[in-house]
N, C-alpha and C. Protein backbone atom coordinates (compact mmCIF):
# COMPACT_ATOMS: atom_id res chain seq x y z
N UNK A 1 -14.00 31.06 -65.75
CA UNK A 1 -15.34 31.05 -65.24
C UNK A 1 -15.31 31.28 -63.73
N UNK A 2 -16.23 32.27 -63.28
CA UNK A 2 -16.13 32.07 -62.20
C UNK A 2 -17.30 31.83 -61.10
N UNK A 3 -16.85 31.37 -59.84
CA UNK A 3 -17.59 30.78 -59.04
C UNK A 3 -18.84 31.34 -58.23
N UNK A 4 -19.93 30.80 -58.41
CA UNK A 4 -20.81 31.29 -58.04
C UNK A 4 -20.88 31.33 -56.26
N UNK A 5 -21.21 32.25 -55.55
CA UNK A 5 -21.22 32.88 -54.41
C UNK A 5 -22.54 32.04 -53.56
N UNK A 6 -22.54 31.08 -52.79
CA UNK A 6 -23.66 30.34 -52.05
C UNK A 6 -23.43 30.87 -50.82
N UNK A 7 -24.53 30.69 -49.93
CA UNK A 7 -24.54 31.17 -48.50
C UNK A 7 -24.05 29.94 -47.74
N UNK A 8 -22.90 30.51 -46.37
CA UNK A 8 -21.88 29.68 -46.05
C UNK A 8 -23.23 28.55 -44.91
N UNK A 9 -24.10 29.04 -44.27
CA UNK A 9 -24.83 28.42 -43.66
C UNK A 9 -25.45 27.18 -44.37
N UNK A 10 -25.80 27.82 -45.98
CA UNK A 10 -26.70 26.36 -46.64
C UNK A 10 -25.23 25.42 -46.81
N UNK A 11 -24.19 25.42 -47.07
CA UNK A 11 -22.77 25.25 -47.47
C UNK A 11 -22.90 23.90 -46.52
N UNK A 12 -22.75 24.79 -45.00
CA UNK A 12 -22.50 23.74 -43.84
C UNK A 12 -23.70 22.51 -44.11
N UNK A 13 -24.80 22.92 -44.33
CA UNK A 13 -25.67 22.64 -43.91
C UNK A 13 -25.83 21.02 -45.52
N UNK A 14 -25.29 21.05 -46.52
CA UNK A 14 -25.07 20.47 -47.63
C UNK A 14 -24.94 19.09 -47.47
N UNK A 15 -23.61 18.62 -46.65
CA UNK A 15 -23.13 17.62 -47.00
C UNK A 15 -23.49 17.02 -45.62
N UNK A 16 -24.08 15.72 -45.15
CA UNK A 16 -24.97 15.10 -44.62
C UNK A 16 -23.90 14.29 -43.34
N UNK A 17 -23.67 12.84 -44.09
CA UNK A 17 -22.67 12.46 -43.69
C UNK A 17 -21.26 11.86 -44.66
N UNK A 18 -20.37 11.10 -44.11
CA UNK A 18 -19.33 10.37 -45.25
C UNK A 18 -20.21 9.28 -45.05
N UNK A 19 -20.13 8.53 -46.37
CA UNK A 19 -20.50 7.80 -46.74
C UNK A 19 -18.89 6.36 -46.24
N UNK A 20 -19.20 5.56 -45.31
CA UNK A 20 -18.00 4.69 -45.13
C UNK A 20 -18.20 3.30 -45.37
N UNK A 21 -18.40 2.47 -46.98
CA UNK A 21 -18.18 1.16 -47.13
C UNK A 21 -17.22 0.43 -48.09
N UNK A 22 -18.01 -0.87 -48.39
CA UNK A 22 -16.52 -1.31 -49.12
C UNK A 22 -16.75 -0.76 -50.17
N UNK A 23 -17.76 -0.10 -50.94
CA UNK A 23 -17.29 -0.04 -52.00
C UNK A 23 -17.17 1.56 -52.02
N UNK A 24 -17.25 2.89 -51.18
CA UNK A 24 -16.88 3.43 -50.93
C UNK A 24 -14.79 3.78 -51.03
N UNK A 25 -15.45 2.52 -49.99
CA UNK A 25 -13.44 2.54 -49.80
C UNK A 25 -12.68 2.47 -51.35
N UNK A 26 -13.24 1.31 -51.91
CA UNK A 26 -12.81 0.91 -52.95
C UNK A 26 -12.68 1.87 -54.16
N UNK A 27 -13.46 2.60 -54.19
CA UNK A 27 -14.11 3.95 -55.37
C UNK A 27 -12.82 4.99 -54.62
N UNK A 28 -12.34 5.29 -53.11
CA UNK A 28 -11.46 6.16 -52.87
C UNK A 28 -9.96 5.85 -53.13
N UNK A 29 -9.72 4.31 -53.14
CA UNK A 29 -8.63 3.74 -53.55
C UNK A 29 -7.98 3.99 -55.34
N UNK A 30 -9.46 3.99 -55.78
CA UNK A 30 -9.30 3.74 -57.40
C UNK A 30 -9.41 5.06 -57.83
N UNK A 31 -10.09 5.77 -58.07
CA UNK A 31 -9.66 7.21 -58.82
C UNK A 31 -10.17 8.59 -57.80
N UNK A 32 -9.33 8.31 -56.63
CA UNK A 32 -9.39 9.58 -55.77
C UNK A 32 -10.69 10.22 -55.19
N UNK A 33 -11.68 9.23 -54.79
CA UNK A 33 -12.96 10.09 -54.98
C UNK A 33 -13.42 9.63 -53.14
N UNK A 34 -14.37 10.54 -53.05
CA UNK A 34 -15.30 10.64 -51.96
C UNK A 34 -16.37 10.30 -51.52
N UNK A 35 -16.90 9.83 -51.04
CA UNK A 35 -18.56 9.47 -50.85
C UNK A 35 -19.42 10.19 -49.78
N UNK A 36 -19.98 10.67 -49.94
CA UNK A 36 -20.89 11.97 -49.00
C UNK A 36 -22.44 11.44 -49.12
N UNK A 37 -23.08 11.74 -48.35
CA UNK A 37 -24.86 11.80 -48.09
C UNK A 37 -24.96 13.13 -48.39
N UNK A 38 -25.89 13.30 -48.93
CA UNK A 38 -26.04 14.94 -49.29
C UNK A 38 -27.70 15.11 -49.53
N UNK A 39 -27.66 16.54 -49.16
CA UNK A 39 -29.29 16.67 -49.22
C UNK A 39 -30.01 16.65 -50.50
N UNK A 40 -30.93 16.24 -50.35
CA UNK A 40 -32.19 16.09 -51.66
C UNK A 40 -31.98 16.76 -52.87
N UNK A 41 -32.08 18.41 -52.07
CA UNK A 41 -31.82 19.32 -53.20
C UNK A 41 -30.79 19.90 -53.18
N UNK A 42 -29.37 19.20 -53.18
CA UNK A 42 -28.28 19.75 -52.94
C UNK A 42 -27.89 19.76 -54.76
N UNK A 43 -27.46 20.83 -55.13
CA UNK A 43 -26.70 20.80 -56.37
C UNK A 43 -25.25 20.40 -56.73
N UNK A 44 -24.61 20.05 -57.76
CA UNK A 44 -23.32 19.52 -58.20
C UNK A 44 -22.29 20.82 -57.26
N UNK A 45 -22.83 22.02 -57.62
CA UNK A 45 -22.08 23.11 -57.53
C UNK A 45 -22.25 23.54 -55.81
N UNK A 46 -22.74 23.18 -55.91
CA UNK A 46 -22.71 23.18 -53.96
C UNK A 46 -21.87 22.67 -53.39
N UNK A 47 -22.29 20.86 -53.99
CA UNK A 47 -21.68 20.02 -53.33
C UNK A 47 -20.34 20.15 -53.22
N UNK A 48 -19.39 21.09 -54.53
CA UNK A 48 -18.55 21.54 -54.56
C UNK A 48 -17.92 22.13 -53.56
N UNK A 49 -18.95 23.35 -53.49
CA UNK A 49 -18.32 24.96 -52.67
C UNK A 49 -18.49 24.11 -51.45
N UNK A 50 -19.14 23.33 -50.90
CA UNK A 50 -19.18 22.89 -49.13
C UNK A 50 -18.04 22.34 -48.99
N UNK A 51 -17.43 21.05 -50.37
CA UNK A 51 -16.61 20.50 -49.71
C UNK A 51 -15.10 20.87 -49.77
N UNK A 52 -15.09 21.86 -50.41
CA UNK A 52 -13.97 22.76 -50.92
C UNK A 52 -14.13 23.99 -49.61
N UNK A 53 -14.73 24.34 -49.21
CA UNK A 53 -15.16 25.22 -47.95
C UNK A 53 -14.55 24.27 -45.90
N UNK A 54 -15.21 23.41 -46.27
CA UNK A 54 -14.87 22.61 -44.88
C UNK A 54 -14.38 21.59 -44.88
N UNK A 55 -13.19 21.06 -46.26
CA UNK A 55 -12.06 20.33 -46.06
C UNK A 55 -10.74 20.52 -47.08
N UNK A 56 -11.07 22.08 -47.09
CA UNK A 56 -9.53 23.02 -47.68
C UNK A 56 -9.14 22.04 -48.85
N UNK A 57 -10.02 21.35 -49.78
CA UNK A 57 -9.05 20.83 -50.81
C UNK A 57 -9.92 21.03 -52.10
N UNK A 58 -9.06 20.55 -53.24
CA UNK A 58 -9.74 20.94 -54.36
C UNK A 58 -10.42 20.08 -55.20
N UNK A 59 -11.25 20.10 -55.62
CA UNK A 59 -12.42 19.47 -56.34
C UNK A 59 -12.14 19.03 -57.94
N UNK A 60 -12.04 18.03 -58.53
CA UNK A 60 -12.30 18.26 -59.33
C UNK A 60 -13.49 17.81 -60.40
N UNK A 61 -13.98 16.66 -59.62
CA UNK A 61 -15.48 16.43 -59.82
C UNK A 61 -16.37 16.24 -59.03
N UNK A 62 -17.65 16.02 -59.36
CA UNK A 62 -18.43 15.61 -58.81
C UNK A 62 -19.73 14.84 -59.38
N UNK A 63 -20.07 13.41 -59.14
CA UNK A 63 -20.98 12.74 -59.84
C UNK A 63 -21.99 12.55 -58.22
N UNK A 64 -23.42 12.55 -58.67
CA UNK A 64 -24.74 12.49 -57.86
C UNK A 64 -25.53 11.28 -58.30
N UNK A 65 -25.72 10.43 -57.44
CA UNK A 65 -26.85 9.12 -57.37
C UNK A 65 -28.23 9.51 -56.65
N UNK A 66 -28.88 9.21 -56.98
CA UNK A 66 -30.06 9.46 -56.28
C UNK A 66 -30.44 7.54 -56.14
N UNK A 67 -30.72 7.23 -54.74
CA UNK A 67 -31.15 5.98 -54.96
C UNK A 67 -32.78 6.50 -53.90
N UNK A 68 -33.63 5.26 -54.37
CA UNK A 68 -34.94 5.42 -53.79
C UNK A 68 -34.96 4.49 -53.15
N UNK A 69 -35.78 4.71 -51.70
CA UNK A 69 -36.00 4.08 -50.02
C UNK A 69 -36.71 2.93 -50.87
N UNK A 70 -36.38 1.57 -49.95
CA UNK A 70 -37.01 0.31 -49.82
C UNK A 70 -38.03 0.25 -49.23
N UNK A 71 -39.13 -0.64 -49.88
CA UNK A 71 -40.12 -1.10 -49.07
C UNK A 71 -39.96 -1.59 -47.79
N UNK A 72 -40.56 -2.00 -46.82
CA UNK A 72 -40.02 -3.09 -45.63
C UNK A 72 -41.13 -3.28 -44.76
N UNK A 73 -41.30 -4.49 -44.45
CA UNK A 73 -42.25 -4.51 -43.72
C UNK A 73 -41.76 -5.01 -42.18
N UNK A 74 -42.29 -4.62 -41.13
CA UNK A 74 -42.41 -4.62 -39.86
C UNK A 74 -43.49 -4.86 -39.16
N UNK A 75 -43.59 -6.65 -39.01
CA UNK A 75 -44.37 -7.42 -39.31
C UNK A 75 -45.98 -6.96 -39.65
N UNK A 76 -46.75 -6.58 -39.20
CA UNK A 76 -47.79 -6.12 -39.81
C UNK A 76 -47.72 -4.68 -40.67
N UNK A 77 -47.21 -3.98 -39.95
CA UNK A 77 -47.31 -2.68 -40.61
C UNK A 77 -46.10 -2.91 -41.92
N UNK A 78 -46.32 -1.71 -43.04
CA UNK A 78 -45.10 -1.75 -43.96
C UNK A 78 -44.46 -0.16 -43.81
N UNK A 79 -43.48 -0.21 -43.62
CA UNK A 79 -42.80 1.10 -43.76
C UNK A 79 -41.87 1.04 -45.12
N UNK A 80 -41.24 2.53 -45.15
CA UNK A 80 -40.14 2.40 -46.32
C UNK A 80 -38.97 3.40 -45.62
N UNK A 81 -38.10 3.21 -46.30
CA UNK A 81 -36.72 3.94 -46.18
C UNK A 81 -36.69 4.92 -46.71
N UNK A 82 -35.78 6.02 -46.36
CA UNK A 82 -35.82 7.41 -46.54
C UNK A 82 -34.88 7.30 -48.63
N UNK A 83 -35.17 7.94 -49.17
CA UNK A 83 -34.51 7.71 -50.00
C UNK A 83 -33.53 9.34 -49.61
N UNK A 84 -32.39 8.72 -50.78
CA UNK A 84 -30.70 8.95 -50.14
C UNK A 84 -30.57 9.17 -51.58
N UNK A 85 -29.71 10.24 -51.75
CA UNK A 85 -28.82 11.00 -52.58
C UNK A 85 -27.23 11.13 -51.88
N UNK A 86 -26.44 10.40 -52.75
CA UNK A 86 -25.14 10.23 -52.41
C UNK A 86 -24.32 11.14 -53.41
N UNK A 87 -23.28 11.36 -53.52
CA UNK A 87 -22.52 12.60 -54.44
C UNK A 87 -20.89 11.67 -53.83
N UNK A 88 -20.63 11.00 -55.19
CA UNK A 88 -18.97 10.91 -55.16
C UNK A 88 -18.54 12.43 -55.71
N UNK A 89 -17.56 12.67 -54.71
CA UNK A 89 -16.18 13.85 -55.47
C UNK A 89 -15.16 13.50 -55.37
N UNK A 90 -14.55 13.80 -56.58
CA UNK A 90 -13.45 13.30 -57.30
C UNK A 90 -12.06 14.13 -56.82
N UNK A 91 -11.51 14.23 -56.20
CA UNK A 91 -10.57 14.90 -55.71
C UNK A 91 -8.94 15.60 -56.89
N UNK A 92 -8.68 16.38 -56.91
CA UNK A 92 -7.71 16.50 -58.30
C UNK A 92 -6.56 16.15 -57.31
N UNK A 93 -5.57 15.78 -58.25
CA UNK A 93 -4.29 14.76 -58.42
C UNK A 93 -3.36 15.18 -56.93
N UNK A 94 -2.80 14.72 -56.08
CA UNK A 94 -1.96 15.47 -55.26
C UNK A 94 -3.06 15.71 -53.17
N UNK A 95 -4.55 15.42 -54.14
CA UNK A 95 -5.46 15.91 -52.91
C UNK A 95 -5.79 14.83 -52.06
N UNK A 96 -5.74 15.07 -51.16
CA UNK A 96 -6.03 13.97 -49.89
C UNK A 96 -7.27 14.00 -48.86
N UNK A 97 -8.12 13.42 -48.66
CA UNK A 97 -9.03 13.82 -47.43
C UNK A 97 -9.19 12.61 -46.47
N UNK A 98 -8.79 12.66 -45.35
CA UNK A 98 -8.82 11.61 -44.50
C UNK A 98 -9.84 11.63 -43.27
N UNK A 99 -10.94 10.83 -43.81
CA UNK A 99 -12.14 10.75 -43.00
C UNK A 99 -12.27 9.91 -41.90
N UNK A 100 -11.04 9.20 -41.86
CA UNK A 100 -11.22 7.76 -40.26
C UNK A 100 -10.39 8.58 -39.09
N UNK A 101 -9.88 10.09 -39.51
CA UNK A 101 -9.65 10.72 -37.91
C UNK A 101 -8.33 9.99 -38.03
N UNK A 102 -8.02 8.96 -38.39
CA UNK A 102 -6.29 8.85 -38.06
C UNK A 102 -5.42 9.91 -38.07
N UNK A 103 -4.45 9.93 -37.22
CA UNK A 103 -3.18 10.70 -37.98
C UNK A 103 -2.13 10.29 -39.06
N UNK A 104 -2.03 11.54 -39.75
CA UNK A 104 -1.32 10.94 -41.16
C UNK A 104 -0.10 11.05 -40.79
């Protein structure tokens, strides 16, 4: 099968920020995976080609959460939170991505 051809600008433009907590960490410890912010209407297959595009490694999954913004209030007024679409990728066997900038 082969890979569908996306424009390298929407590519860049895909993956938001890393996602860095404990259970982040914990999900990268346990079966190789990633945590990204990703845009609204970002697709599985995007999320792919971006991160296979601007961190040279290979993919081999990818699962998408969509969570929805909280209410909140600020004392009189109420606002809400942006709702957030997160995308774990699953990295295949051997692949590494090191997001804290250390040297390996």
């Amino acid at each position: 099968m082969s890979s569908p051809k996306f424009d390298e600008g929407r590519l860049m433009q895909v993956l938001v920020a890393p996602i860095v907590s404990e259970k982040a960490t914990m999900v990268a410890e346990k079966s190789n995976a990633v945590t990204f912010k990703v845009l609204q209407t970002a697709t599985k297959t995007e999320i792919k080609a971006a991160v296979e595009l601007m961190f040279k490694v290979e993919v081999k999954g990818v699962s998408v959460v969509n969570t929805k913004g909280k209410t909140k209030r600020f004392g009189k007024t109420v606002g809400r939170r942006d709702n957030v679409r997160k995308a774990y990728v699953t990295l295949k066997p051997g692949q590494e991505l090191n997001l804290s900038g250390e040297a390996a």
